[in-house]
Protein backbone atom coordinates (compact mmCIF):
# COMPACT_ATOMS: atom_id res chain seq x y z
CA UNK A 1 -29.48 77.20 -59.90
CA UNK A 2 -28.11 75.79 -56.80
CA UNK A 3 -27.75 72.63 -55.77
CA UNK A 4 -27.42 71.18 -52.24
CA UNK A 5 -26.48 67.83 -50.83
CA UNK A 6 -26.50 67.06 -46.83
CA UNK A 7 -26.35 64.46 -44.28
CA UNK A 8 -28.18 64.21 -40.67
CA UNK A 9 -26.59 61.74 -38.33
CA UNK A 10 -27.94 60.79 -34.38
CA UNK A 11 -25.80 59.90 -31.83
CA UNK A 12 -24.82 56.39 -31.68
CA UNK A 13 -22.53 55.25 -28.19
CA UNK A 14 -21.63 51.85 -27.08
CA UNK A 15 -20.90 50.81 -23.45
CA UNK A 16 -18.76 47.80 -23.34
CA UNK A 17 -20.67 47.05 -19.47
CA UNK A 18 -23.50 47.46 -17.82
CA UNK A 19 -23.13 46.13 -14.93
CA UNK A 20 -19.67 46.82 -12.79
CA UNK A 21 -19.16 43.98 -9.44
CA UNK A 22 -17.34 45.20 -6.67
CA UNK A 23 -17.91 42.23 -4.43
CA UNK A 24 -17.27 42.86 -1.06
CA UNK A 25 -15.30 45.68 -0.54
CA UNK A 26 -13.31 46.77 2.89
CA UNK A 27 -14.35 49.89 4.29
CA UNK A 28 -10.45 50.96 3.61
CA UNK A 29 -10.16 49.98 0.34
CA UNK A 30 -10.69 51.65 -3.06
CA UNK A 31 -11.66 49.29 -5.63
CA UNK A 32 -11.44 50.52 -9.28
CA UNK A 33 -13.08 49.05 -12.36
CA UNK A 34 -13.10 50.36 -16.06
CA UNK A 35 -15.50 50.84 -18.69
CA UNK A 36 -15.39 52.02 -22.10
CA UNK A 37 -17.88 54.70 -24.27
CA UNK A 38 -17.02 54.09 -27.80
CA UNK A 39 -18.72 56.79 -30.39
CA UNK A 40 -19.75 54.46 -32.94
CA UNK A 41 -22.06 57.45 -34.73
CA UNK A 42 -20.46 60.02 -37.21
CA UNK A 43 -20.73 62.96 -35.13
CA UNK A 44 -18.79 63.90 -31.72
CA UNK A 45 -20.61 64.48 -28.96
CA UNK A 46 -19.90 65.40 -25.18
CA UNK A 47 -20.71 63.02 -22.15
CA UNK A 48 -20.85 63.20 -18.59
CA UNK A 49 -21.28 61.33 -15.53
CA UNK A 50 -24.61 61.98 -13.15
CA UNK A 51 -24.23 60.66 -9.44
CA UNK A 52 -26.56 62.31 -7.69
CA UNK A 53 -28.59 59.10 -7.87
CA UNK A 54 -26.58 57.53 -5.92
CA UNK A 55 -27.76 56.90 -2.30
CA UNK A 56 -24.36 57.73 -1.61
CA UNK A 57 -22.85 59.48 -3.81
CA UNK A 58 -19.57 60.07 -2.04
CA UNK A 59 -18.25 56.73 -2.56
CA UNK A 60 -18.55 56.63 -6.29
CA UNK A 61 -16.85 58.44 -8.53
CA UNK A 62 -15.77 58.37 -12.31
CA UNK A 63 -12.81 59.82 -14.57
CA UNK A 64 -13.15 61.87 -16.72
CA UNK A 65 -16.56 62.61 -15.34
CA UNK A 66 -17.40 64.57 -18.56
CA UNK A 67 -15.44 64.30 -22.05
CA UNK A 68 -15.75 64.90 -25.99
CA UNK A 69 -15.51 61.35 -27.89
CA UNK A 70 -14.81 62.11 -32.00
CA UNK A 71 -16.67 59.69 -34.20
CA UNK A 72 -15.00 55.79 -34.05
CA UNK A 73 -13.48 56.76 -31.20
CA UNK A 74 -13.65 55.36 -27.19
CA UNK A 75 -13.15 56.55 -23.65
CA UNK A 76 -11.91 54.82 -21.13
CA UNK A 77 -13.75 55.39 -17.93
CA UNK A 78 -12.41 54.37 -14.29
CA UNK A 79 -14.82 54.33 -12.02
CA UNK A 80 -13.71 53.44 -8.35
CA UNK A 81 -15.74 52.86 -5.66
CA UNK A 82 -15.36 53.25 -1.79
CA UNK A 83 -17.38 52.07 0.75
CA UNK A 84 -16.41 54.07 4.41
CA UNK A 85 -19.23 53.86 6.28
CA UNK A 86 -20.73 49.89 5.93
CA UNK A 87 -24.08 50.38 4.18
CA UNK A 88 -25.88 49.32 1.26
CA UNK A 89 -24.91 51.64 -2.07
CA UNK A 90 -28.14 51.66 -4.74
């Protein structure tokens, strides 16, 4: 006879933010702002970043844009944004 025991686990995340304010930013400048992805599930799991929604997607960016976060574990994510051309970002 054999016996078997087993778990099943989804993945659980937690973004500290949802919403990142740049205010007004210069057309020069580079303004950065961080987030965090905390893993609160018990399995690892890989993440990345998708811009392509952006209108512009040149003026965004984030790092690490993709990453492996172990269970009760975070990653800290800068994202930095820069304007160049004046027009609205969505």
């Amino acid at each position: 006879e054999l016996s078997l025991k087993g778990q099943a686990s989804k993945l659980e995340f937690k973004i500290d933010k949802t919403d990142l304010d740049f205010g007004e930013v210069l057309f020069n400048e580079v303004l950065e702002r961080e987030i965090f992805i905390t893993n609160t599930g018990k399995v690892a799991y890989y993440y990345s970043f998708n811009l392509s929604g952006v209108s512009r997607p040149f003026v965004l960016d984030a790092s690490p844009m993709t990453g492996l976060i172990n269970p009760d574990e975070k990653q800290r994510i800068s994202i930095r944004f820069r304007v160049g051309i004046p027009d609205k970002v969505s």
